[in-house]
Protein backbone atom coordinates (compact mmCIF):
# COMPACT_ATOMS: atom_id res chain seq x y z
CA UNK A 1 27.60 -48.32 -49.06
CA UNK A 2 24.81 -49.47 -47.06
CA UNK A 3 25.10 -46.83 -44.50
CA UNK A 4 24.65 -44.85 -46.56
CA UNK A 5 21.51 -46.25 -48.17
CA UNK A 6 19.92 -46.77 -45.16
CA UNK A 7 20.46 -43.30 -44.11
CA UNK A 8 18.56 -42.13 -47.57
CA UNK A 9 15.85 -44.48 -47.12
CA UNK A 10 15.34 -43.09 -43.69
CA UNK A 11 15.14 -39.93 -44.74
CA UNK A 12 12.83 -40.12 -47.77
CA UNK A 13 10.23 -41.87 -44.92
CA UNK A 14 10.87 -38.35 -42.80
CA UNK A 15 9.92 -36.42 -45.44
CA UNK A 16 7.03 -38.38 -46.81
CA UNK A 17 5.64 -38.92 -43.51
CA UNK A 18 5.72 -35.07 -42.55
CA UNK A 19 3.81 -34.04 -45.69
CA UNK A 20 1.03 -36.22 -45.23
CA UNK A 21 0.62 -34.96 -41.61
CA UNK A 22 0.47 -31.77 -42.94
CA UNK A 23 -1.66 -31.98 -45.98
CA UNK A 24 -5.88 -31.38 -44.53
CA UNK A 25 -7.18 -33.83 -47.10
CA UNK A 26 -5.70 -36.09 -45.70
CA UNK A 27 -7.18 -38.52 -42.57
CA UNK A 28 -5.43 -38.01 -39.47
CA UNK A 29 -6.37 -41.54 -38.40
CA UNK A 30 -5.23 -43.43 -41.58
CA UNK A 31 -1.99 -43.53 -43.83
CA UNK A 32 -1.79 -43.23 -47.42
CA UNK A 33 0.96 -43.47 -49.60
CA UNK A 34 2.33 -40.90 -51.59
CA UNK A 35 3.33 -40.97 -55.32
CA UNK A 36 6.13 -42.71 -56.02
CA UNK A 37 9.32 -40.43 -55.78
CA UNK A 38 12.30 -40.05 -58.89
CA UNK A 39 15.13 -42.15 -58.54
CA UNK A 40 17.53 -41.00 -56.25
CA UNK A 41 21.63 -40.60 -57.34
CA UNK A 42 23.69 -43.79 -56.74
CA UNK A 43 25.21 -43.57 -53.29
CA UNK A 44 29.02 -44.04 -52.59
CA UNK A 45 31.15 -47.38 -52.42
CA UNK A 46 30.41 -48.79 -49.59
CA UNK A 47 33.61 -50.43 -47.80
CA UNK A 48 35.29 -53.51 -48.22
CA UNK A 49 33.47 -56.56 -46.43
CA UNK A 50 34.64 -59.20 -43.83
CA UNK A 51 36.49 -61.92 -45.37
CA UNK A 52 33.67 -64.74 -45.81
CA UNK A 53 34.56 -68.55 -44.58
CA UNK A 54 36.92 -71.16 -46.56
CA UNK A 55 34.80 -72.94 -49.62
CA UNK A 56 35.23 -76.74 -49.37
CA UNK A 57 38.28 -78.23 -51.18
CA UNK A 58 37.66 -78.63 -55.30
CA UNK A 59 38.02 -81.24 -57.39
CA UNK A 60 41.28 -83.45 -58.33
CA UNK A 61 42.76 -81.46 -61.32
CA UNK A 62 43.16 -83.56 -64.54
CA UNK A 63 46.21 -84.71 -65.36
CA UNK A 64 49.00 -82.82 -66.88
CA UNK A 65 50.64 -83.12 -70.59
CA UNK A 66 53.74 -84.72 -70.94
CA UNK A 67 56.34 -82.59 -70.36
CA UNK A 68 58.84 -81.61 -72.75
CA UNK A 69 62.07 -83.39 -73.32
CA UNK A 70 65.07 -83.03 -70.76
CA UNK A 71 68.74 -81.74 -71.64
CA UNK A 72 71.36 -84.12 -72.64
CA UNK A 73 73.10 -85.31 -69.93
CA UNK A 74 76.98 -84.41 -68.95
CA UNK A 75 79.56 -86.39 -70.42
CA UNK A 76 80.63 -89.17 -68.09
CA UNK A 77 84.14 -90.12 -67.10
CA UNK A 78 86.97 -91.41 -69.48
CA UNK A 79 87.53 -94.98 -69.40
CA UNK A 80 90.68 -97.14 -68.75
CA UNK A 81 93.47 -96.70 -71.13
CA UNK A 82 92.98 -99.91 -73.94
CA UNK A 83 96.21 -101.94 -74.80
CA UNK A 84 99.18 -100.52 -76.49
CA UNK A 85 98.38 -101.10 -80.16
CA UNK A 86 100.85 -102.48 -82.65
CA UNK A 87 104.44 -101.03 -83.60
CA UNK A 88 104.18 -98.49 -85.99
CA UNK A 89 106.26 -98.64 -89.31
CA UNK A 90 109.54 -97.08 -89.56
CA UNK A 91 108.97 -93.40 -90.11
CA UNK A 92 111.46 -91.67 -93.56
CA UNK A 93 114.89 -91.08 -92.89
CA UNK A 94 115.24 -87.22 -91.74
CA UNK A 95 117.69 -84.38 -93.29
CA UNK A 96 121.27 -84.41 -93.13
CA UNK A 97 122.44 -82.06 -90.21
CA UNK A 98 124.76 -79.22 -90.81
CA UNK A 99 128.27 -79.89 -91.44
CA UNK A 100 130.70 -79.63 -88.45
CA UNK A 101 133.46 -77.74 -87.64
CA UNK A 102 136.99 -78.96 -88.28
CA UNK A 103 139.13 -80.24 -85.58
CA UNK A 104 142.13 -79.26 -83.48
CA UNK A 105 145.28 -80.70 -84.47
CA UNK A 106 146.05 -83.22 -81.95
CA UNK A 107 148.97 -83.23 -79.95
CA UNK A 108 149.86 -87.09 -80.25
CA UNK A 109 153.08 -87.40 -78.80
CA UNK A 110 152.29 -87.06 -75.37
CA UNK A 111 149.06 -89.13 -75.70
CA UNK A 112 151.52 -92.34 -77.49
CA UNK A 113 153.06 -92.46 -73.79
CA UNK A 114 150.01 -92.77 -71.81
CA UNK A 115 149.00 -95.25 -74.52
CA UNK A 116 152.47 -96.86 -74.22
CA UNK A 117 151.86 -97.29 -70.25
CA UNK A 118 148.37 -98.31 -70.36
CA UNK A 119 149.50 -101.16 -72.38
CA UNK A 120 151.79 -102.20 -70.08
CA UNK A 121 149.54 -102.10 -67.63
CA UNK A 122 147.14 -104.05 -69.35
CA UNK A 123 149.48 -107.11 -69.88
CA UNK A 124 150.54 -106.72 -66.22
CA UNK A 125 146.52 -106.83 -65.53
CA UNK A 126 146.66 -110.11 -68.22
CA UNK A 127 149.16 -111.89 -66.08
CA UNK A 128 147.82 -111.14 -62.69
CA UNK A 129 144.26 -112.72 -63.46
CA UNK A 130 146.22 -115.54 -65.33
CA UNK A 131 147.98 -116.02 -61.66
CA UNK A 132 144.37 -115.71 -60.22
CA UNK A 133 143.10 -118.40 -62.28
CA UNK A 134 146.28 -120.83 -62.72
CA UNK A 135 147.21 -120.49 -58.84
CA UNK A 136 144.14 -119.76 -56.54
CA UNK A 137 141.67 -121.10 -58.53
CA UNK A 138 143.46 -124.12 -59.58
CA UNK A 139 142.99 -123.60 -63.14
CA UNK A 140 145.83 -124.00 -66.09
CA UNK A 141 144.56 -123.04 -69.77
CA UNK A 142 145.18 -123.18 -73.58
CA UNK A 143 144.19 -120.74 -76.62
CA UNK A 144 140.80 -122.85 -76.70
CA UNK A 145 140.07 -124.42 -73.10
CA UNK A 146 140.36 -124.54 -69.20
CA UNK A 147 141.75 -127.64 -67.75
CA UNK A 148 140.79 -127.89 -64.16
CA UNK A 149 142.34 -131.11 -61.45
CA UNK A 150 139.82 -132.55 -59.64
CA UNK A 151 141.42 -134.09 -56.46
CA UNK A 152 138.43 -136.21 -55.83
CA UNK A 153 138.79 -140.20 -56.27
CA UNK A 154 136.16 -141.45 -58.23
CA UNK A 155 135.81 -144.38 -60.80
CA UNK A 156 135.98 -143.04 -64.72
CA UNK A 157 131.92 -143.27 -65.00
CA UNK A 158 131.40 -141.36 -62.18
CA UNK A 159 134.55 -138.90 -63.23
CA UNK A 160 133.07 -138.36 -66.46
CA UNK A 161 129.57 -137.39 -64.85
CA UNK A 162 130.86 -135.20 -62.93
CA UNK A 163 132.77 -132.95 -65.40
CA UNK A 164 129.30 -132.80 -67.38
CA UNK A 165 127.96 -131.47 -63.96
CA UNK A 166 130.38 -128.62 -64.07
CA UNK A 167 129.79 -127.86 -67.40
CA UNK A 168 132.68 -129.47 -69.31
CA UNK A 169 134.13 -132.99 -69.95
CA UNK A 170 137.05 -135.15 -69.50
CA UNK A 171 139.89 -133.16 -70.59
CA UNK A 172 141.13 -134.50 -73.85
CA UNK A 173 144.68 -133.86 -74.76
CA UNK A 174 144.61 -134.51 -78.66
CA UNK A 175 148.01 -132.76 -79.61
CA UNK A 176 151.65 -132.95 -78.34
CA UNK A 177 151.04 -129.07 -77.15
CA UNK A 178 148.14 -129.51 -74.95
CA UNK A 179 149.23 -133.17 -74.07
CA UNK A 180 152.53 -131.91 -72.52
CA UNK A 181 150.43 -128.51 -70.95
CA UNK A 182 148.31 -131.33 -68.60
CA UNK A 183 151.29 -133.25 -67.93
CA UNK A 184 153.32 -130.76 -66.21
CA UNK A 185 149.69 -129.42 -64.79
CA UNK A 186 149.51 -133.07 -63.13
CA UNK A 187 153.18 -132.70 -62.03
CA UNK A 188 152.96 -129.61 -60.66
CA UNK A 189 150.15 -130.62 -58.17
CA UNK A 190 152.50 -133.64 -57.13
CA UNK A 191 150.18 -136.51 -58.68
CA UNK A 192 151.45 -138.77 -61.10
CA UNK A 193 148.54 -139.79 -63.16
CA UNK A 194 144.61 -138.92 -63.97
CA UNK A 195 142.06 -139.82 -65.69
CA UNK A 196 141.83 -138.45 -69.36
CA UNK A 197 138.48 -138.67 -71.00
CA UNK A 198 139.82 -141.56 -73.80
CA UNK A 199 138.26 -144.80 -74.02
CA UNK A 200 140.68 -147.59 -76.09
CA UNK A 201 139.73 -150.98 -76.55
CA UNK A 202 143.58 -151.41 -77.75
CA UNK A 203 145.89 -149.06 -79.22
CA UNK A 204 145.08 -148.24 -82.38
CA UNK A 205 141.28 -147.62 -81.44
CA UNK A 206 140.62 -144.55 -79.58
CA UNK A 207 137.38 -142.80 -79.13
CA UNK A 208 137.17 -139.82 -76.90
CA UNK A 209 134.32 -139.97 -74.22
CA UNK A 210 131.97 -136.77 -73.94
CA UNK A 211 132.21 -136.09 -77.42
CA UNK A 212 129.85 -138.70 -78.63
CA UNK A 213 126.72 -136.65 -78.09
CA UNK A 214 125.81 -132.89 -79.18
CA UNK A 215 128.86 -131.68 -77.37
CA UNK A 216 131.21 -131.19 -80.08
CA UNK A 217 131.65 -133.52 -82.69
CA UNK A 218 130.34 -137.08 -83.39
CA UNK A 219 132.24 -140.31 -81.60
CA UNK A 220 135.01 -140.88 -83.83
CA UNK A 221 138.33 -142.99 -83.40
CA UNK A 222 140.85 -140.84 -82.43
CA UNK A 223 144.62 -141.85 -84.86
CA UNK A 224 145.92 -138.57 -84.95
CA UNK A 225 147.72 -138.50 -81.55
CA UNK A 226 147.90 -141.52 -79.61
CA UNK A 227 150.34 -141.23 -76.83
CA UNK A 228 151.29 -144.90 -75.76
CA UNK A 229 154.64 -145.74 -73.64
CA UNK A 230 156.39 -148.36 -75.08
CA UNK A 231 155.32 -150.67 -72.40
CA UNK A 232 152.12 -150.52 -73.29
CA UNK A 233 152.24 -150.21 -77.32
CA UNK A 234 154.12 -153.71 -76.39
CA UNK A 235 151.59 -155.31 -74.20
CA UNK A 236 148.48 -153.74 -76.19
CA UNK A 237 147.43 -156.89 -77.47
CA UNK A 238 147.33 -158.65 -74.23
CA UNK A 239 145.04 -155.40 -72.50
CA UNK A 240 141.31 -155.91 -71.47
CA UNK A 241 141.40 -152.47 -69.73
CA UNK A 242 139.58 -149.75 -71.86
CA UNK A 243 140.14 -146.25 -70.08
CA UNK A 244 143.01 -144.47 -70.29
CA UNK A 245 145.40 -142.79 -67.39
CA UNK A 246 147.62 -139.98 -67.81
CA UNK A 247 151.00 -140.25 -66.22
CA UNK A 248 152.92 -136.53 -65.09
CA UNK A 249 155.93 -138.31 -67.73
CA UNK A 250 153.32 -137.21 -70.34
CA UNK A 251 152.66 -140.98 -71.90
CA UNK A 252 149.14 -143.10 -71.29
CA UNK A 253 148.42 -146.05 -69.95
CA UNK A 254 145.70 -148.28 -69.99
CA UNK A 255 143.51 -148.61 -66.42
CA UNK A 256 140.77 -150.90 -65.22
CA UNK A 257 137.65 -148.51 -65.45
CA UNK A 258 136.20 -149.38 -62.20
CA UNK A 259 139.88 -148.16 -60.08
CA UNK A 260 139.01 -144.99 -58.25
CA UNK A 261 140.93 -141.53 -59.21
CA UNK A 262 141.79 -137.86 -59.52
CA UNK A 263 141.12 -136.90 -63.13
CA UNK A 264 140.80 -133.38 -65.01
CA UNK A 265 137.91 -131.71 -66.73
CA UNK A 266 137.68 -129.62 -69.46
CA UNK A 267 135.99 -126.50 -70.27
CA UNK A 268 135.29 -124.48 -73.78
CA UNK A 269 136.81 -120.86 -72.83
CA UNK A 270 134.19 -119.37 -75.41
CA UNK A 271 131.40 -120.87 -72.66
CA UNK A 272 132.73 -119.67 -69.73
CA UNK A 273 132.86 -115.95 -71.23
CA UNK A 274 129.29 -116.46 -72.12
């Protein structure tokens, strides 16, 4: 654009300048300007100028609003499972199911005879343990108790403990049944007398040691079964011994308490099962 209006500027000088050479009023040694000319049209756009030089740097801006409120955050992870809470109640009883179907007949005869043998095989079973117990074990037993011979020599204190440290007691024989069982028990192991766990200041007081605590029962004379020889229901008045031996003949005797020997303990069978 300014090409272009120099160009027209030019040219309006050309043209004034030739008509006052040419005019004869006019003083060939001076210049004088003409009337002033009409407008003349706009020229074109011009082009686009250089790119000028970077301003200085502005101002700090002033601070910003607040910005809006953020989105709720994601859910975090679960935490560790709490205690198991308390047993619920008992929930209703539920329908009655369906009635079954009815049964075969059974065809018992057959089955009677396996029964039959399985029986038999059962008390052989019985008898074998019974050998177990009675022969390699050592054992001999009643309906209600194990008797077992302890072939150690030991003073009736000391005898007595040691039972209690097994788990049983002096083995009391307070019937004719049981008394003759631990007789032939002692004669069959080729002794001929043990301690029993009966204490007898003479003959007609009894009081069976290791039942005197929670044990059993409370300490209590013992008249029912007394079995004395007649030597000694003879000489009873004359005894200071207070234990009491059992000979393989079946009858007691009194012993001094402090004389070392085998003796037999006694066990519960219910307690052993347990």
């Amino acid at each position: 654009m300014a090409s272009h209006t120099t160009g027209l500027f030019l040219f309006c000088v050309s043209v004034a300048f030739s008509y006052v050479s040419t005019s004869p009023h006019v003083c060939s040694n001076s210049l004088i300007p003409g009337a002033k000319g009409d407008q003349g049209e706009i020229g074109y756009e011009g082009d686009e100028g250089r790119m000028g030089k970077n301003g200085p740097p502005g101002h700090p801006g002033a601070v910003g609003d607040v910005g809006s409120k953020g989105d709720v955050g994601h859910i975090g992870k679960m935490g560790p499972i709490g205690a198991q809470g308390d047993k619920g109640n008992t929930g209703l009883d539920g329908p009655l199911g369906l009635k079954g179907k009815a049964g075969t007949t059974c065809d018992c005869g057959r089955y009677r005879k396996v029964i039959g043998q399985m029986d038999v095989n059962l008390g052989k079973l019985r008898n074998t343990v019974k050998f177990v117990k009675n022969i390699m074990l050592g054992l001999t037993e009643s309906d209600e108790h194990y008797y077992l011979l302890v072939k150690e020599a030991k003073r009736f204190t000391e005898a007595s403990m040691n039972c209690e440290l097994r788990g049983g007691i002096l083995a009391m024989p307070n019937n004719i049944d049981i008394n003759r069982l631990i007789a032939d028990y002692v004669s069959q192991s080729g002794l001929t007398r043990v301690y029993i766990g009966v204490q007898a200041k003479n003959t007609d007081t009894l009081i069976h040691e290791g039942r005197n605590s929670s044990r059993d029962t409370d300490s209590k004379p013992l008249k029912d079964f007394p079995a004395w020889s007649q030597d000694e229901e003879l000489t009873s008045s004359s005894h200071n011994a207070s234990c009491v031996e059992l000979l393989s003949t079946g009858t007691w005797s009194h012993v001094e308490c402090d004389m070392a020997m085998f003796f037999i303990c006694e066990f519960p069978k219910s307690r052993i099962r347990g």
